[in-house]
C-alpha atoms as a PDB file:
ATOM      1  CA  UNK A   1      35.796 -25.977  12.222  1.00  0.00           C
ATOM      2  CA  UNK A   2      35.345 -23.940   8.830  1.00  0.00           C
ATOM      3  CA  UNK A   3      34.040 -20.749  10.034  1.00  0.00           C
ATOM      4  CA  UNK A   4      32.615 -20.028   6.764  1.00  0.00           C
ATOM      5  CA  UNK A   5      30.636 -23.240   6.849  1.00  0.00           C
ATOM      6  CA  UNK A   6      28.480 -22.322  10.140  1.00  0.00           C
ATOM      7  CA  UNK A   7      25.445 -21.358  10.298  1.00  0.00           C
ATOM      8  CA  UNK A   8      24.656 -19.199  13.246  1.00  0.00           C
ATOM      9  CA  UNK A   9      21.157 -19.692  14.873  1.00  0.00           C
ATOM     10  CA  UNK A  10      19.402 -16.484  16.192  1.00  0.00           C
ATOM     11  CA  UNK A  11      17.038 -16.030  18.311  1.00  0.00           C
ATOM     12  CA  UNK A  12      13.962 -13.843  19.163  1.00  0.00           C
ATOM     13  CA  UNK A  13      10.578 -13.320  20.548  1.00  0.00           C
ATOM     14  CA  UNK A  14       7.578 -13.353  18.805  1.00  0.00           C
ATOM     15  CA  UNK A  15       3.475 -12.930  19.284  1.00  0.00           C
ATOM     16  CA  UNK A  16       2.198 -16.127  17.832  1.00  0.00           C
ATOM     17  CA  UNK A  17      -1.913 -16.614  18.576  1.00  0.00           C
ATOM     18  CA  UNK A  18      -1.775 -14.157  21.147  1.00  0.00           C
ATOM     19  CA  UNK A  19       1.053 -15.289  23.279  1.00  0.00           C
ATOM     20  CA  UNK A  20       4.809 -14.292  23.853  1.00  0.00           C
ATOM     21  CA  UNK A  21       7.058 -17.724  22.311  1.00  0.00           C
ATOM     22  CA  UNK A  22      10.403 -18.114  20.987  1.00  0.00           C
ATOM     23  CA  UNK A  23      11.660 -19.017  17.589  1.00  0.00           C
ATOM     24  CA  UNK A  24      14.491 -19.388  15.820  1.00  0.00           C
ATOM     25  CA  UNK A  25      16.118 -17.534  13.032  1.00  0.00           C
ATOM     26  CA  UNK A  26      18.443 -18.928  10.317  1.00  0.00           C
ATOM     27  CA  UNK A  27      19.898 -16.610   7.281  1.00  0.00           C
ATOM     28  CA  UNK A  28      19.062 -17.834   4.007  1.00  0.00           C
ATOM     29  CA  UNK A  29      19.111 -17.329   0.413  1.00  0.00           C
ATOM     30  CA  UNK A  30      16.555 -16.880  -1.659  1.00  0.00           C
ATOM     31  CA  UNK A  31      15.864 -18.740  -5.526  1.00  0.00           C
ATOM     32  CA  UNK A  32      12.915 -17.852  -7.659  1.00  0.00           C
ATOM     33  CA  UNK A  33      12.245 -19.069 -10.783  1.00  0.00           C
ATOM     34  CA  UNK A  34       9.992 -17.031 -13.312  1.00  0.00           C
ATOM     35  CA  UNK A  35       6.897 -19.958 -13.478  1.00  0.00           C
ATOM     36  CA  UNK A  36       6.926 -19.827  -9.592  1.00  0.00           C
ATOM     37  CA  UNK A  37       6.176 -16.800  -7.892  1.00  0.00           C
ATOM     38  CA  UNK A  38       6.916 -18.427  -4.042  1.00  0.00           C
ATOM     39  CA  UNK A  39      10.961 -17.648  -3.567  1.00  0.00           C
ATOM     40  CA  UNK A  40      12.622 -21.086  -2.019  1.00  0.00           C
ATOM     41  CA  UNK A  41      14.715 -20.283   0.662  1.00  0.00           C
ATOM     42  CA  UNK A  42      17.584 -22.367   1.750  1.00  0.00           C
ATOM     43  CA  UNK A  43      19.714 -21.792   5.069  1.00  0.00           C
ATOM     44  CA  UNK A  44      23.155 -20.237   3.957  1.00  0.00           C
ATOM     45  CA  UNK A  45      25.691 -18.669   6.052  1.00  0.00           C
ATOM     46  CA  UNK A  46      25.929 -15.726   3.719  1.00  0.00           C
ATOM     47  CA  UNK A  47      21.951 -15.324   3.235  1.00  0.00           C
ATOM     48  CA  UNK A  48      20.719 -12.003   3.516  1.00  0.00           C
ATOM     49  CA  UNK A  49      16.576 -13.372   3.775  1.00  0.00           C
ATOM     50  CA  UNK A  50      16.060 -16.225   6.616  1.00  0.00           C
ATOM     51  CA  UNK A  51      13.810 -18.987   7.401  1.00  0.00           C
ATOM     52  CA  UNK A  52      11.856 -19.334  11.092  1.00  0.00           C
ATOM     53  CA  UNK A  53      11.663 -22.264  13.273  1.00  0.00           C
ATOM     54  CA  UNK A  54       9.366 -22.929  15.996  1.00  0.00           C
ATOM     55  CA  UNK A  55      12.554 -25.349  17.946  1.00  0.00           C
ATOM     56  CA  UNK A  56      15.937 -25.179  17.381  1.00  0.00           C
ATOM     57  CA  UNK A  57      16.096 -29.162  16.672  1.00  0.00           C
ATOM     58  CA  UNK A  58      14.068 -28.062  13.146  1.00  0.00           C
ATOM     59  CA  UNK A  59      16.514 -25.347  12.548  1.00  0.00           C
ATOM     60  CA  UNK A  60      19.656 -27.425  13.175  1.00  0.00           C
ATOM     61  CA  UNK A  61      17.884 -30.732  10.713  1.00  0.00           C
ATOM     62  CA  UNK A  62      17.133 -27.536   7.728  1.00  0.00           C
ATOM     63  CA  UNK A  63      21.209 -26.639   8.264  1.00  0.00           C
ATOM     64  CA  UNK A  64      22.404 -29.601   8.274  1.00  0.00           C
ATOM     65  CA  UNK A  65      20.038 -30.610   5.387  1.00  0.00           C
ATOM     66  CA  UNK A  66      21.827 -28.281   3.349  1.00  0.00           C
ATOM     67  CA  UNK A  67      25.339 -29.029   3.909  1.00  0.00           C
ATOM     68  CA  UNK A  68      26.321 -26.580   6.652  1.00  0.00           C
ATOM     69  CA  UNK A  69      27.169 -26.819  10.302  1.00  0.00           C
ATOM     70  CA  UNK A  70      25.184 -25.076  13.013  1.00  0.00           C
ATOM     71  CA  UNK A  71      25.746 -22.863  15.906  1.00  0.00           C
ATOM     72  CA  UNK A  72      22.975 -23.024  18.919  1.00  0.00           C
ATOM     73  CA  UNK A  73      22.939 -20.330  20.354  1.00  0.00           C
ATOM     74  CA  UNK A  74      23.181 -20.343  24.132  1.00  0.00           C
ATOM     75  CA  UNK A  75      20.599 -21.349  26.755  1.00  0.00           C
ATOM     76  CA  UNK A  76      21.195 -18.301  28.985  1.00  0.00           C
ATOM     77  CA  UNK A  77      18.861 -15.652  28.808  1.00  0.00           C
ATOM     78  CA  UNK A  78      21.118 -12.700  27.247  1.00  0.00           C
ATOM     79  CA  UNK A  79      19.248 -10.332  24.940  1.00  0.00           C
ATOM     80  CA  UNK A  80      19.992 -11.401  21.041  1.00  0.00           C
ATOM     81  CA  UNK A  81      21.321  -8.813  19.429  1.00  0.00           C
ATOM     82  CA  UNK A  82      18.780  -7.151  16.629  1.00  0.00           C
ATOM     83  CA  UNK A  83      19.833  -8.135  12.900  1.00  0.00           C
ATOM     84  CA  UNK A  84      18.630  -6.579   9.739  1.00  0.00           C
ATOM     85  CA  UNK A  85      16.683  -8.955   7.240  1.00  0.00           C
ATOM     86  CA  UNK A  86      16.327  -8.053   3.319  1.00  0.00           C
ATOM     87  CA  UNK A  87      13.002  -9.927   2.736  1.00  0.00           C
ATOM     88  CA  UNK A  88      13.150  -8.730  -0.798  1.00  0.00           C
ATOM     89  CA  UNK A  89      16.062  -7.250  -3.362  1.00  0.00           C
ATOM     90  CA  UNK A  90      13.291  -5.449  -6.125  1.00  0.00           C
ATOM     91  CA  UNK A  91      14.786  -2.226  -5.096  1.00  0.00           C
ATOM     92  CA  UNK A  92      18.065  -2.905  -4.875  1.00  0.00           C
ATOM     93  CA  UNK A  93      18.119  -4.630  -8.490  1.00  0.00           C
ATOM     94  CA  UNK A  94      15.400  -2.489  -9.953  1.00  0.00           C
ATOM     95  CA  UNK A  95      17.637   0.778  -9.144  1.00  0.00           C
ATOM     96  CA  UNK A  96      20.487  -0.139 -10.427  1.00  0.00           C
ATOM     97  CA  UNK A  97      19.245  -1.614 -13.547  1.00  0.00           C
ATOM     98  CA  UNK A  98      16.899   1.739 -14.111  1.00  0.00           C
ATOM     99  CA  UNK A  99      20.413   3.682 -13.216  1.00  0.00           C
ATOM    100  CA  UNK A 100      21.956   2.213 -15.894  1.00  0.00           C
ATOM    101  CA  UNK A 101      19.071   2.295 -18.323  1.00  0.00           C
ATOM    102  CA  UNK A 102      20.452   5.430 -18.944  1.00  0.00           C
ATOM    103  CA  UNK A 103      24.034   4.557 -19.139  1.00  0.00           C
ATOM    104  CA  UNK A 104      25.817   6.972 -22.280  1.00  0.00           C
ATOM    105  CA  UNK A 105      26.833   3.563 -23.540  1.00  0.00           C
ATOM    106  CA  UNK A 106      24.255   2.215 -25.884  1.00  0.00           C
ATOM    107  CA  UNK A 107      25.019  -1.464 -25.047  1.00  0.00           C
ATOM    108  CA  UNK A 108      24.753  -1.571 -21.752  1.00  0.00           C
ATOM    109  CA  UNK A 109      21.161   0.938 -22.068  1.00  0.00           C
ATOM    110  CA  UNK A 110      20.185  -2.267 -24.078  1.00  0.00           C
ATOM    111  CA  UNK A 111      20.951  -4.864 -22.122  1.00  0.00           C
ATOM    112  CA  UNK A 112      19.579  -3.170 -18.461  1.00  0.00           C
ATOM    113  CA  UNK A 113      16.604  -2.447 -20.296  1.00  0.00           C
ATOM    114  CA  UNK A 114      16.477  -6.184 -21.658  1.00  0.00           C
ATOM    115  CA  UNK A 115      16.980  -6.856 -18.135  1.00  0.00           C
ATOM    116  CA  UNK A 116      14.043  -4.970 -16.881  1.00  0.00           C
ATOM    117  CA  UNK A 117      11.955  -6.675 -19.215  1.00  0.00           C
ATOM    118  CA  UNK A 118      12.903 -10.652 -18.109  1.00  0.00           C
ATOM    119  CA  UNK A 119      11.519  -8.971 -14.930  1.00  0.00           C
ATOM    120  CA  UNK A 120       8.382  -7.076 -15.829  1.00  0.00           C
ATOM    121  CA  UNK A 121       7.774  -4.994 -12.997  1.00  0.00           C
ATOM    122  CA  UNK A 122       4.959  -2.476 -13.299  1.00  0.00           C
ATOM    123  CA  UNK A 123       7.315  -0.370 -11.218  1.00  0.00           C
ATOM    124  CA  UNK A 124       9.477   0.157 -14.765  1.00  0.00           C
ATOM    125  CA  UNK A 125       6.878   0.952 -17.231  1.00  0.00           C
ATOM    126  CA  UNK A 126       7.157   4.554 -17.126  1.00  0.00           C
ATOM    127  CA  UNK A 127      11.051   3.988 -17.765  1.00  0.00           C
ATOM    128  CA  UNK A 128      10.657   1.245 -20.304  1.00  0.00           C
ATOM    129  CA  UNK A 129       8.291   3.672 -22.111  1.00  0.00           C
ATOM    130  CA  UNK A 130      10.342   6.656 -22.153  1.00  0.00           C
ATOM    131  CA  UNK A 131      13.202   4.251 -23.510  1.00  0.00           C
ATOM    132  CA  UNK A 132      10.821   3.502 -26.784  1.00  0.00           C
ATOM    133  CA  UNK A 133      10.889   6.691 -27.936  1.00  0.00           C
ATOM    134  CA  UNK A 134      14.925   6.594 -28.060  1.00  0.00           C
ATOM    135  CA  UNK A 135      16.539   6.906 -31.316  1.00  0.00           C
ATOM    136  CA  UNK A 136      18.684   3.937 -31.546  1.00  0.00           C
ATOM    137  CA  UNK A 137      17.442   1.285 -32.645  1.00  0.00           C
ATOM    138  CA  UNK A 138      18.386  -1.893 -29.913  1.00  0.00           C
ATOM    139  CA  UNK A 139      17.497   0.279 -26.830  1.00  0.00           C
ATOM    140  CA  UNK A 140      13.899   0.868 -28.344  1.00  0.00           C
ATOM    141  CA  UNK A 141      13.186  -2.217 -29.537  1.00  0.00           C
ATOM    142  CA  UNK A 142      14.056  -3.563 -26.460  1.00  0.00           C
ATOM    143  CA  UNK A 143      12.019  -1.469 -24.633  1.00  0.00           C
ATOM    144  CA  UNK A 144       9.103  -2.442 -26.753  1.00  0.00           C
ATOM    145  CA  UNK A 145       9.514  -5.795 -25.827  1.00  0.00           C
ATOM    146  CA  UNK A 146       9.994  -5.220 -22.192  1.00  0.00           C
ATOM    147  CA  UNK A 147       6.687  -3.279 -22.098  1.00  0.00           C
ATOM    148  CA  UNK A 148       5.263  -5.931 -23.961  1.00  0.00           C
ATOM    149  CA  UNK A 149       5.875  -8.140 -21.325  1.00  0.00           C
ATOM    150  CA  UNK A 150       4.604  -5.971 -18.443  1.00  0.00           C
ATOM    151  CA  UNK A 151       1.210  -7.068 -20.084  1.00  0.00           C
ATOM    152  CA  UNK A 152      -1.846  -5.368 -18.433  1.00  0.00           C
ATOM    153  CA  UNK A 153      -0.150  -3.550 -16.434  1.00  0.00           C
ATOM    154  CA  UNK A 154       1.354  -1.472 -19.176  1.00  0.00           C
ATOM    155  CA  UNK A 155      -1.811  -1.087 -21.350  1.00  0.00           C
ATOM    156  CA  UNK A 156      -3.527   2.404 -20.028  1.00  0.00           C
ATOM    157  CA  UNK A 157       0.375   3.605 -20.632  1.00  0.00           C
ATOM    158  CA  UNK A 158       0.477   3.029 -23.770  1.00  0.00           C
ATOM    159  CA  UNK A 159      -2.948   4.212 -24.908  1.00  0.00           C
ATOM    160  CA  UNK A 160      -1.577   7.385 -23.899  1.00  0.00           C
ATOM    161  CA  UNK A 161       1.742   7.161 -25.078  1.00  0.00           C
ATOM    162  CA  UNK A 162       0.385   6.899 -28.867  1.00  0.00           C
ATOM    163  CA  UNK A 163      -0.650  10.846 -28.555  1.00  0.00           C
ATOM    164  CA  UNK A 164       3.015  11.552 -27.695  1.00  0.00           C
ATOM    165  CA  UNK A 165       4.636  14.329 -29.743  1.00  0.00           C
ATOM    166  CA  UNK A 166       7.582  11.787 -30.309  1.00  0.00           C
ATOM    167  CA  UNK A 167       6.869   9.916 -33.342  1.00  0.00           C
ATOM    168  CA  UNK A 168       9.441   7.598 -33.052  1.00  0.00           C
ATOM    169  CA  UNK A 169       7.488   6.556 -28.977  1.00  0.00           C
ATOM    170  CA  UNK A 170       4.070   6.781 -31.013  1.00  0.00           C
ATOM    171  CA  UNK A 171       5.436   4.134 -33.701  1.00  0.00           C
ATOM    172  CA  UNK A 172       6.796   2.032 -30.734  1.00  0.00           C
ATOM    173  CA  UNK A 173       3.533   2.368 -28.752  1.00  0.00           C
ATOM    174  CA  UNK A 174       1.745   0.769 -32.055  1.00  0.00           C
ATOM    175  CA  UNK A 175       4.024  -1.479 -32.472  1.00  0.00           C
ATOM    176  CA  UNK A 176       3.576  -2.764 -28.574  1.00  0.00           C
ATOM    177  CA  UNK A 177       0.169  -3.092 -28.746  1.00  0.00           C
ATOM    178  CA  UNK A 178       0.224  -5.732 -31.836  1.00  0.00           C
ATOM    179  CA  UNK A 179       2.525  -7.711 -29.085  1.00  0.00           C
ATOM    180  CA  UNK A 180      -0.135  -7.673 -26.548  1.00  0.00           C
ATOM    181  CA  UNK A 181      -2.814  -8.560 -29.035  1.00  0.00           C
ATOM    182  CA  UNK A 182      -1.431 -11.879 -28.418  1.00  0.00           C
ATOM    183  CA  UNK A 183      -2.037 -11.683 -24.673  1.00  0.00           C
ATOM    184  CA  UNK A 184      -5.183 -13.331 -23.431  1.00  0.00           C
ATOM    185  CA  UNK A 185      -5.792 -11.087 -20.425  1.00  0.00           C
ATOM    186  CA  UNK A 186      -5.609  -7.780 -22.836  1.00  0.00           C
ATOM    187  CA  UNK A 187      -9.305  -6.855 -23.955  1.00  0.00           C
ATOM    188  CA  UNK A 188      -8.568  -6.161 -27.381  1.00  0.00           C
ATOM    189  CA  UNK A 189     -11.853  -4.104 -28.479  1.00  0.00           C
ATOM    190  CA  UNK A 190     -10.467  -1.538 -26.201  1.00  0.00           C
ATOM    191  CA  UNK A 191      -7.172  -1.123 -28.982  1.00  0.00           C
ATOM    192  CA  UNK A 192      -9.474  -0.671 -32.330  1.00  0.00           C
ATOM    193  CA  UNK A 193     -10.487   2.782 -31.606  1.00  0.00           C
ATOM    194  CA  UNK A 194      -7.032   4.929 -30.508  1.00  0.00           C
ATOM    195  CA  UNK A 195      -5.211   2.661 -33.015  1.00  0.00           C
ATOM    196  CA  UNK A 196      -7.461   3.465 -35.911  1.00  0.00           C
ATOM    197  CA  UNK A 197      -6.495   6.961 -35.105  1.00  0.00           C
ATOM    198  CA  UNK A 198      -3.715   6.742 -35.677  1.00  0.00           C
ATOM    199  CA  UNK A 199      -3.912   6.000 -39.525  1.00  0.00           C
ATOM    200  CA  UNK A 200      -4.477   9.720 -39.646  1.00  0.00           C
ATOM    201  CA  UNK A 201      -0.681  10.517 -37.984  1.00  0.00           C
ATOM    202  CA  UNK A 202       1.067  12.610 -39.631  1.00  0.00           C
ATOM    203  CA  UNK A 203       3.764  10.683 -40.010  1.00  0.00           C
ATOM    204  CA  UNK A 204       3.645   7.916 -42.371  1.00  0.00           C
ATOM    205  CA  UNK A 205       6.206   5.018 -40.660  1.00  0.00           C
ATOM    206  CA  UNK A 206       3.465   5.401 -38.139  1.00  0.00           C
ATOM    207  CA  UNK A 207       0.592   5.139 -40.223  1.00  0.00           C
ATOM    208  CA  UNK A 208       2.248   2.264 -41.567  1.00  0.00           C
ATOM    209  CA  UNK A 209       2.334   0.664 -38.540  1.00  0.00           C
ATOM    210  CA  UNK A 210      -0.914   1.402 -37.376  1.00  0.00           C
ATOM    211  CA  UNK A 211      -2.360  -0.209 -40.351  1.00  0.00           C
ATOM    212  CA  UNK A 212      -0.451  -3.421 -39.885  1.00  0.00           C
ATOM    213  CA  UNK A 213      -0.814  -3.889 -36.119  1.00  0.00           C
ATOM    214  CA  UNK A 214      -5.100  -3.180 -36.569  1.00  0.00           C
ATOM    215  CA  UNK A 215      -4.452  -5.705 -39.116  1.00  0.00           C
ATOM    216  CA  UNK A 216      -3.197  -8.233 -36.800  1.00  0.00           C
ATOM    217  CA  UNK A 217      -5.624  -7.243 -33.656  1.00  0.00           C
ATOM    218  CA  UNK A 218      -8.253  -7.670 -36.392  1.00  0.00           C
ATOM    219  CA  UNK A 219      -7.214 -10.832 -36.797  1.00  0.00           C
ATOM    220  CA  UNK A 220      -6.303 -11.743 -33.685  1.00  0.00           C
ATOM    221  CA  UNK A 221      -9.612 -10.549 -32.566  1.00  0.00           C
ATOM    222  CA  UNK A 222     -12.054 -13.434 -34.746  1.00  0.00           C
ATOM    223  CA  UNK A 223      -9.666 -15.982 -33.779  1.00  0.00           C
ATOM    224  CA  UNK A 224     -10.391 -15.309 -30.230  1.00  0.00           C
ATOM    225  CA  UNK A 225     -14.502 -15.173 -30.932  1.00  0.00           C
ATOM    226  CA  UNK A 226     -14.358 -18.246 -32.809  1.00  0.00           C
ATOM    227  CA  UNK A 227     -12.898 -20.017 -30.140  1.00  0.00           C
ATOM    228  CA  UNK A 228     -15.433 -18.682 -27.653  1.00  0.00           C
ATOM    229  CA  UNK A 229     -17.754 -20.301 -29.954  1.00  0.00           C
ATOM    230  CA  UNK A 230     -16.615 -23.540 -30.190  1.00  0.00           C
END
């Protein structure tokens, strides 16, 4: 037999409606796809989540249902040693994208921060905001668009990011907010007023964007009003 085939079948106790039972434990994998936010796990002998049975019989059918061979484990009543289950990998991927947001290399700054934003994790906003305020020009456009994509979550930030003393994060800040004009959860009204302020900066690339994203929210704004109306 394949070792690396097997799946072994652990075992524990567990309170379930009051009472003491037994269930069964099988390591999986997890597989989450962006328009689903429930994970589906699927028995794997090198799965670092698992999946709980009630009887071993529906363990062994979900292993064998996904190509692998099964080891019960025994009948006897020895204690089963204590495993370690990673129900979740946002911190380990998280870190080690947000370590190497600030990598001295430009291109891979861009890309973990491009990263970051296919994941949208409030968790990263403060990061992703920091990163708009960089001079070159990939890294803060990319962080622009990961904030962007944070959505709600990201909007008190970046009210307060356009009184930065950074121009360059003000401009970016601006600039975000015309993306989430397009979002349907972001109140919009609550934009006008700090934005319009901002076509007194005393920088002009950010007056100039101020004046084209109220444009835009402006805009965006009666669409949304006429379709409440109709």
């Amino acid at each position: 037999m394949n070792v690396t085939n097997t799946i072994h079948i652990g075992k524990k106790t567990q309170i379930i409606n009051g009472r003491e039972v037994e269930v069964y434990i099988v390591p999986a994998l997890s597989f989450q796809r962006k328009d689903n936010p429930n994970p589906k796990k699927i028995p794997h002998p090198l799965g670092k989540d698992f999946l709980i049975f009630e009887s071993v019989e529906e363990a062994q059918q979900a292993i064998e249902h996904s190509g692998f061979t099964c080891a019960v484990p025994h009948s006897n009543k020895r204690p089963v040693e204590k495993q370690t289950y990673h129900t979740s990998y946002d911190d380990l991927i998280l870190d080690s994208l947000a370590k190497l947001a600030q990598d001295i290399s430009p291109n891979v700054a861009a890309s973990a921060i491009f990263a970051l934003g296919e994941i949208a994790h409030p968790q990263t906003i403060d990061l992703l905001i920091q990163k708009m305020g960089e001079d070159n020009e990939i890294i803060r456009t990319n962080a622009t668009d990961a904030v962007a994509k944070c959505g709600m979550a990201a909007f008190d930030k970046l009210l307060q990011a356009l009184n930065d003393e950074n121009w360059v994060k003000r401009n970016s800040a601006v600039i975000c907010l015309g993306k989430l004009s397009d979002n349907p959860e972001i109140d919009i009204q609550k934009m006008i007023i700090p934005l319009s302020k901002r076509l007194d900066d005393k920088n002009s690339i950010v007056k100039s964007s101020a004046a084209l994203t109220l444009g835009k929210i402006y805009k965006n704004l009666k669409e949304q009003q006429n379709r409440r109306k109709h």
